[in-house]
PDB file of N, CA and C in Angstrom:
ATOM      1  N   UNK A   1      -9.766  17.292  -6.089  1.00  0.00           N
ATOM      2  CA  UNK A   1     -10.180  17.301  -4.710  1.00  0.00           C
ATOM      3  C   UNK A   1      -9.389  18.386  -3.980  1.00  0.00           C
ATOM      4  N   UNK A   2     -10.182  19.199  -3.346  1.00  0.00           N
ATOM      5  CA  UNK A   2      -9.402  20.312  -2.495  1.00  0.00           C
ATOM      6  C   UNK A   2      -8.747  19.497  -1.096  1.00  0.00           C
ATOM      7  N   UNK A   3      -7.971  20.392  -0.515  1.00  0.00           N
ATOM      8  CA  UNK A   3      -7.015  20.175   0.518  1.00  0.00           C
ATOM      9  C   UNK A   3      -8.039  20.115   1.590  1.00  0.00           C
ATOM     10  N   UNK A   4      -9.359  21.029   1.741  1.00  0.00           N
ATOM     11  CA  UNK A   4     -10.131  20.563   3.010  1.00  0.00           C
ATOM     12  C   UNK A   4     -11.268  19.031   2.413  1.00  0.00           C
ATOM     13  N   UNK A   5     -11.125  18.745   1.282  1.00  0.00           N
ATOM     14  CA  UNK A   5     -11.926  17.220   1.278  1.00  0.00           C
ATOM     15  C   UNK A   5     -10.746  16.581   1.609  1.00  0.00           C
ATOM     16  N   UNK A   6      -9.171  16.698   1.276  1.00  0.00           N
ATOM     17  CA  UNK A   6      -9.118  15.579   1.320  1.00  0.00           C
ATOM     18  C   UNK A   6      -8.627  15.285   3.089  1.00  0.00           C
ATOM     19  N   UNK A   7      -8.593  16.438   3.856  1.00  0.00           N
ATOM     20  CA  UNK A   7      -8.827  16.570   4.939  1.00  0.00           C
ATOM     21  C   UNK A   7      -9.842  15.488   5.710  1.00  0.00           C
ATOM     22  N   UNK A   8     -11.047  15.814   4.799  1.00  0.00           N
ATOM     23  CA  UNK A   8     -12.264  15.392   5.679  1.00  0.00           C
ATOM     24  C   UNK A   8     -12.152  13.656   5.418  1.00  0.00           C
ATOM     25  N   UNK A   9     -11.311  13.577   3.965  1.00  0.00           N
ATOM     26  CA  UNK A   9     -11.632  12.065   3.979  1.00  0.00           C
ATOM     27  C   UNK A   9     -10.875  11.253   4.867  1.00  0.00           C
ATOM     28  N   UNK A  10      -9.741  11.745   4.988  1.00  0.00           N
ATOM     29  CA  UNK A  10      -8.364  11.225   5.673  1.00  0.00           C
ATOM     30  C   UNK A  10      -9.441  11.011   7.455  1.00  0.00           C
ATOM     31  N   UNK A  11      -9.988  12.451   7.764  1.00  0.00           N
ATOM     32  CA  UNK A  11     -10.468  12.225   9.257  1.00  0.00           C
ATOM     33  C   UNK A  11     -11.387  11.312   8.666  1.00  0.00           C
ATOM     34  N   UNK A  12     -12.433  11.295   8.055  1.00  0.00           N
ATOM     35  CA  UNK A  12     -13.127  10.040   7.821  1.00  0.00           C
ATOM     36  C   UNK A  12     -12.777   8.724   7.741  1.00  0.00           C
ATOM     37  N   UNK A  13     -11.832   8.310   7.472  1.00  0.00           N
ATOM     38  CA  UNK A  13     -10.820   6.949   7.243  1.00  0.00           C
ATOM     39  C   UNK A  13     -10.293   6.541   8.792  1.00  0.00           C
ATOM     40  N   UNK A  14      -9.821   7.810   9.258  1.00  0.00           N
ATOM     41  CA  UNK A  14      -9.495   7.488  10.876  1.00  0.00           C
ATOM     42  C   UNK A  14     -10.323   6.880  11.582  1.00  0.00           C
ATOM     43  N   UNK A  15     -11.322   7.598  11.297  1.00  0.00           N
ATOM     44  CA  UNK A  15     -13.137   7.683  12.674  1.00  0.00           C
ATOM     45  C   UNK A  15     -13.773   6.215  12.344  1.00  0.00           C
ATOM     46  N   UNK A  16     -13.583   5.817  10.692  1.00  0.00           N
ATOM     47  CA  UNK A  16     -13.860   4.396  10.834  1.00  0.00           C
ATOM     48  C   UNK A  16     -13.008   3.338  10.866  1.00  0.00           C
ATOM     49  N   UNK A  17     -11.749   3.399  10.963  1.00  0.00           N
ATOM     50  CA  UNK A  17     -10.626   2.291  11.306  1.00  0.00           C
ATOM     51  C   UNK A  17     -10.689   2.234  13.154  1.00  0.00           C
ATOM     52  N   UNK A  18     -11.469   3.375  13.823  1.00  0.00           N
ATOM     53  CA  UNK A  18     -11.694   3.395  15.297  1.00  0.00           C
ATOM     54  C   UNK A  18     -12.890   2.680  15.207  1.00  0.00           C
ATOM     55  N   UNK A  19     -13.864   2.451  14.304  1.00  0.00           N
ATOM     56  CA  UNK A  19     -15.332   1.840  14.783  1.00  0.00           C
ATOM     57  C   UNK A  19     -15.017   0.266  14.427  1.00  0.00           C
ATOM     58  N   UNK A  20     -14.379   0.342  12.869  1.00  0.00           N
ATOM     59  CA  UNK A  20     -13.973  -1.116  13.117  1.00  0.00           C
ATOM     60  C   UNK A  20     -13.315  -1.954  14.112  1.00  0.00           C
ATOM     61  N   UNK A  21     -12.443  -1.039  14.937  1.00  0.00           N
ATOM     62  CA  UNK A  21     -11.502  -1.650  16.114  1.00  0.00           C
ATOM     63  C   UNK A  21     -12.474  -1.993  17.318  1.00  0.00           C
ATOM     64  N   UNK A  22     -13.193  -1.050  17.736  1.00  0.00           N
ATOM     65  CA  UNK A  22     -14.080  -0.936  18.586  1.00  0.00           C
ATOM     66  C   UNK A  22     -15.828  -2.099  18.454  1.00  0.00           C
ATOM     67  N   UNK A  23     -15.735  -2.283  16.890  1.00  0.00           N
ATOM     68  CA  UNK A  23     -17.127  -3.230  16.624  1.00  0.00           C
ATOM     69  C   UNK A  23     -15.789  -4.873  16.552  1.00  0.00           C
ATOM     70  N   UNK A  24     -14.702  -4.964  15.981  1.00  0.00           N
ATOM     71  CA  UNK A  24     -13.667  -5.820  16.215  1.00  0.00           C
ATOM     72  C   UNK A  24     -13.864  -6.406  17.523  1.00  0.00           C
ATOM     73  N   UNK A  25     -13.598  -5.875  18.722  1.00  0.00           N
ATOM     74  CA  UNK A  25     -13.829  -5.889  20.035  1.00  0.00           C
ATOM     75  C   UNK A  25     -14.349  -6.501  20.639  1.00  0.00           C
ATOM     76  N   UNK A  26     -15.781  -6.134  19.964  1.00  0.00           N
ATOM     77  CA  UNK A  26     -17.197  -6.027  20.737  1.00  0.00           C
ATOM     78  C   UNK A  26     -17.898  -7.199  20.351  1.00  0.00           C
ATOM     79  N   UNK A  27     -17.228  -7.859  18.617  1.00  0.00           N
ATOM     80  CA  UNK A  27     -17.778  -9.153  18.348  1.00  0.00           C
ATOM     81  C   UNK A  27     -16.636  -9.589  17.614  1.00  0.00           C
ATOM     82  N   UNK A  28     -16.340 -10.444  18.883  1.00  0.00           N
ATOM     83  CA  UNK A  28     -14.747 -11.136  18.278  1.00  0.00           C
ATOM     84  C   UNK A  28     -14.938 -12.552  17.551  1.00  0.00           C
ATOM     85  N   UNK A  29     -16.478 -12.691  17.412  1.00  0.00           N
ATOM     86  CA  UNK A  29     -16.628 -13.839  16.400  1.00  0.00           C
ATOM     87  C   UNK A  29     -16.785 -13.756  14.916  1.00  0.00           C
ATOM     88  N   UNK A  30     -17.011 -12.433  14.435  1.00  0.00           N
ATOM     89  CA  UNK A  30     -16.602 -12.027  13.174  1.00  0.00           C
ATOM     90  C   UNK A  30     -15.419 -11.684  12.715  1.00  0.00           C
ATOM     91  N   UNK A  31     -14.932 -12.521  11.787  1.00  0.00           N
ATOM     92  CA  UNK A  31     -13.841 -12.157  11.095  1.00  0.00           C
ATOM     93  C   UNK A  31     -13.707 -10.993  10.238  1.00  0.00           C
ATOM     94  N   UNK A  32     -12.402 -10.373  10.766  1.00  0.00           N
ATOM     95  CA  UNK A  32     -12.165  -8.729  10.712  1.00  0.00           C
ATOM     96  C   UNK A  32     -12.430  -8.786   8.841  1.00  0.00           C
ATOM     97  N   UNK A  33     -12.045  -9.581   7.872  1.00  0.00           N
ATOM     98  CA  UNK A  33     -12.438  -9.151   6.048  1.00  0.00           C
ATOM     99  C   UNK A  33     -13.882  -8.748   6.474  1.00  0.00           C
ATOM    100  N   UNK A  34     -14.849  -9.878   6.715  1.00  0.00           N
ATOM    101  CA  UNK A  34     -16.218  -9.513   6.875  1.00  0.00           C
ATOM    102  C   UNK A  34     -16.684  -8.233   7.918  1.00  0.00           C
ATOM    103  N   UNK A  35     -15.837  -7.966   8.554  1.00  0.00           N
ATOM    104  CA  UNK A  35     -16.289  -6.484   9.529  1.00  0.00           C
ATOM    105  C   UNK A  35     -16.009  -5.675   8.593  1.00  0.00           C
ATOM    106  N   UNK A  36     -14.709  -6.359   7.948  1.00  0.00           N
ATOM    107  CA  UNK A  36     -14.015  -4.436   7.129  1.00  0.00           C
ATOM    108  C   UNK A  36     -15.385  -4.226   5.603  1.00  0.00           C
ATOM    109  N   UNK A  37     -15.528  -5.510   5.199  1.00  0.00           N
ATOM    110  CA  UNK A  37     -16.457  -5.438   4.014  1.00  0.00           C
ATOM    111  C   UNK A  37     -17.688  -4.856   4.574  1.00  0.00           C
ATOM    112  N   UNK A  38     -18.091  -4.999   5.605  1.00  0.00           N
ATOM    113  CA  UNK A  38     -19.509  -4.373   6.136  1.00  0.00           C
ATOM    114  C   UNK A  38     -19.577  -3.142   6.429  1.00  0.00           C
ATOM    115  N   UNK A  39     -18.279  -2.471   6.704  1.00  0.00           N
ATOM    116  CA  UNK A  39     -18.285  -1.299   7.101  1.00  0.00           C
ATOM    117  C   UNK A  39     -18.037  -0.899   5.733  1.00  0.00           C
ATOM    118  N   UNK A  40     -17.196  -0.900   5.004  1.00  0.00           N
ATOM    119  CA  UNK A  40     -16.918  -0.236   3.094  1.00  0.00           C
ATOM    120  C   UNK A  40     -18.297  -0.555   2.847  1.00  0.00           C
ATOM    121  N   UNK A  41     -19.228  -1.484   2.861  1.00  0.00           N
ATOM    122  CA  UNK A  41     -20.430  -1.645   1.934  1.00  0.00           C
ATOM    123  C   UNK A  41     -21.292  -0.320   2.659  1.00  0.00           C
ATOM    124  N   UNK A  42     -21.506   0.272   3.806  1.00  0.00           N
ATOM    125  CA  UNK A  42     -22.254   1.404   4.637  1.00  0.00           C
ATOM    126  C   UNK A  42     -21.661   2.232   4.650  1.00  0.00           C
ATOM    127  N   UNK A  43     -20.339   2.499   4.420  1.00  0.00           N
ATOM    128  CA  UNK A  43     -19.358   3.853   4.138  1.00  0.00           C
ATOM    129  C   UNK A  43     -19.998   4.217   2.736  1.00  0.00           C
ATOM    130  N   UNK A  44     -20.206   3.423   1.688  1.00  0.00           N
ATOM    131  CA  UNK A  44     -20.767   3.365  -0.054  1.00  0.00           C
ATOM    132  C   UNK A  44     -21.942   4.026   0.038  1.00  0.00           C
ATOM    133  N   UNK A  45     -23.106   4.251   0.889  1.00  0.00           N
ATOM    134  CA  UNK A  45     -24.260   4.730   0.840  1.00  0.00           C
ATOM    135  C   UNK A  45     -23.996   6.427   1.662  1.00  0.00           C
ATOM    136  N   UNK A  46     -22.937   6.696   1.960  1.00  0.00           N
ATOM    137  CA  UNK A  46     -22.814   7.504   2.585  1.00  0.00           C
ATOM    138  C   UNK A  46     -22.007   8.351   1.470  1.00  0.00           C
ATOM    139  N   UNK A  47     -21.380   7.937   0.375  1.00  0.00           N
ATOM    140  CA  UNK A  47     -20.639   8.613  -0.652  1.00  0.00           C
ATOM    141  C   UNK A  47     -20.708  10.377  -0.988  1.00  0.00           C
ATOM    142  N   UNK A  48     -21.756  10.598  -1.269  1.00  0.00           N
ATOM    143  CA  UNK A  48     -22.381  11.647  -1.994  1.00  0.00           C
ATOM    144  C   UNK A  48     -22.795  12.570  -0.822  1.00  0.00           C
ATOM    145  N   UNK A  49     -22.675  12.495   0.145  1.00  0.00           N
ATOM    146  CA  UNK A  49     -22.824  13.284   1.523  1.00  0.00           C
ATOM    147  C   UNK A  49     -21.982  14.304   1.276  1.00  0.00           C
ATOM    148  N   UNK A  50     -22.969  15.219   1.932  1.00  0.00           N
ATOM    149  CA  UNK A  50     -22.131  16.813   2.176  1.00  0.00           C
ATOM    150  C   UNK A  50     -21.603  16.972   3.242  1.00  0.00           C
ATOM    151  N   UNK A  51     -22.081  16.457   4.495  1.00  0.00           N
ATOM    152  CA  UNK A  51     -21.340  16.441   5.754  1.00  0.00           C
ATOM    153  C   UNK A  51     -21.814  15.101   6.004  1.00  0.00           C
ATOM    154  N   UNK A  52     -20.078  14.869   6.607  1.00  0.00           N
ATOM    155  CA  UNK A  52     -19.996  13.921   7.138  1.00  0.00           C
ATOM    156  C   UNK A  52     -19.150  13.175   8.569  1.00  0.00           C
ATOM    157  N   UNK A  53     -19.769  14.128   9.042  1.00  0.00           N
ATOM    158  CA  UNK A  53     -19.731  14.305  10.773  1.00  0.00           C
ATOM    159  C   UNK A  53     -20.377  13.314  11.177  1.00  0.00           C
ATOM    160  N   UNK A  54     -21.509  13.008  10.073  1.00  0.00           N
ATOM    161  CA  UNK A  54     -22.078  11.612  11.425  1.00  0.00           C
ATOM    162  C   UNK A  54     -22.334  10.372  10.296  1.00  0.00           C
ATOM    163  N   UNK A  55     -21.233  10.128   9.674  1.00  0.00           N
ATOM    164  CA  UNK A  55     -21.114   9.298   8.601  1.00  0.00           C
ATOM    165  C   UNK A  55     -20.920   7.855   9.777  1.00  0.00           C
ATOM    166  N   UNK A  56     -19.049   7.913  10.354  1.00  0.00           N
ATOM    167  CA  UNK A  56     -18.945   6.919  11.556  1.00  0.00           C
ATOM    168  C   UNK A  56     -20.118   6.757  12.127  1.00  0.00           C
ATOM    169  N   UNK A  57     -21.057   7.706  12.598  1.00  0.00           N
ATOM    170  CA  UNK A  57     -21.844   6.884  13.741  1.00  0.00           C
ATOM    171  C   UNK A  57     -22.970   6.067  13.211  1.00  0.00           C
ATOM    172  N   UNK A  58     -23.062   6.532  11.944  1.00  0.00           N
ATOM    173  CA  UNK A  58     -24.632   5.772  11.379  1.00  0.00           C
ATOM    174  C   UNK A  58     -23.480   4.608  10.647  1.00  0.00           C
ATOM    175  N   UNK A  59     -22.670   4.251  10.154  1.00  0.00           N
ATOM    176  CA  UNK A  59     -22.119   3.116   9.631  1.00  0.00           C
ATOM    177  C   UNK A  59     -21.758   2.428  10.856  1.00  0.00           C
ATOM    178  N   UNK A  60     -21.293   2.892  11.926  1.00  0.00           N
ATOM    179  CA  UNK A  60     -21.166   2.087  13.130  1.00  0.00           C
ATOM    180  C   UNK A  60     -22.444   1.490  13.550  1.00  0.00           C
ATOM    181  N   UNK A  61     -23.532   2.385  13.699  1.00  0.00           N
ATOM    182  CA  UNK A  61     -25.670   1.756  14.196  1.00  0.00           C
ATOM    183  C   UNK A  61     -25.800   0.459  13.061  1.00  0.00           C
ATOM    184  N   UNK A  62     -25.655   0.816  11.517  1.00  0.00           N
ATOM    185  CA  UNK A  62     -25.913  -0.201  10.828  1.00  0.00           C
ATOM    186  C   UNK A  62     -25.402  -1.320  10.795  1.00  0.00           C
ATOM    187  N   UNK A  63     -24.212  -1.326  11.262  1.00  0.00           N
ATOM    188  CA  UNK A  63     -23.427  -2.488  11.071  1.00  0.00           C
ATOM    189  C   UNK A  63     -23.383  -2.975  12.607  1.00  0.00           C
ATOM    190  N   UNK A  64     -23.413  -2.905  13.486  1.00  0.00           N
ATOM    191  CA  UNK A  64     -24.018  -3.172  14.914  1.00  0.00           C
ATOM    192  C   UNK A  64     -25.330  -4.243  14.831  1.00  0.00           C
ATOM    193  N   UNK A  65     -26.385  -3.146  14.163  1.00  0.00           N
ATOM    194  CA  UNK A  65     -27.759  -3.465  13.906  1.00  0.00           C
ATOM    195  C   UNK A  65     -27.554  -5.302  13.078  1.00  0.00           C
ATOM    196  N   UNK A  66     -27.271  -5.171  11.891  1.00  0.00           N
ATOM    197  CA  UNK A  66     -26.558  -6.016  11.096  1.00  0.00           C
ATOM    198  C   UNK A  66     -26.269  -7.360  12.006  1.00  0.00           C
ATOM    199  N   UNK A  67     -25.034  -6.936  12.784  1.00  0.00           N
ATOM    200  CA  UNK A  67     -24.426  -7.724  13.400  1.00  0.00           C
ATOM    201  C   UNK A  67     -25.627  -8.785  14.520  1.00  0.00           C
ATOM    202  N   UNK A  68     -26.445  -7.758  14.769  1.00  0.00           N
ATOM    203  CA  UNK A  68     -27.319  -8.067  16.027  1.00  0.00           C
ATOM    204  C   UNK A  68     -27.907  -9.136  15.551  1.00  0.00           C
ATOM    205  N   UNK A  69     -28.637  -8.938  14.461  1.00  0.00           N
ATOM    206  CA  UNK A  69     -29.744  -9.788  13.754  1.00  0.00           C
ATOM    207  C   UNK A  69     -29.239 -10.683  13.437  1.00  0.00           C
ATOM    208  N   UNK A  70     -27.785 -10.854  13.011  1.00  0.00           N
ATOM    209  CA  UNK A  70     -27.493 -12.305  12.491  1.00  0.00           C
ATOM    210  C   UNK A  70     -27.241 -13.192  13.413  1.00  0.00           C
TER     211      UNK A  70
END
């Protein structure tokens, strides 16, 4: 892994420990294992991405979405 992936993963790891805090927040009736597992299971479909600038915001919509319906 080069020094700018592992760049991008490290900012990637940040941007979603902020969505978990922020979806944490927003539904304080889910317990944070089951937020963190929902967000790793939608971070997983995002793997193989070439950019991932808008990785946080679509794992943040899905897991929102997710959240809504249940």
């Amino acid at each position: 892994m080069s020094t700018l992936d592992t760049m991008a993963s490290e900012q990637l790891d940040t941007h979603l420990a902020q969505v978990e805090d922020r979806l944490g927040r927003d539904y304080t009736n889910v317990a944070r294992p089951r937020l963190h597992a929902m967000i790793d299971r939608e971070r997983a479909r995002f793997a193989g991405a070439r950019i991932r600038a808008f990785v946080p915001i679509l794992v943040e919509r899905a897991v929102r979405a997710a959240l809504s319906a249940a």
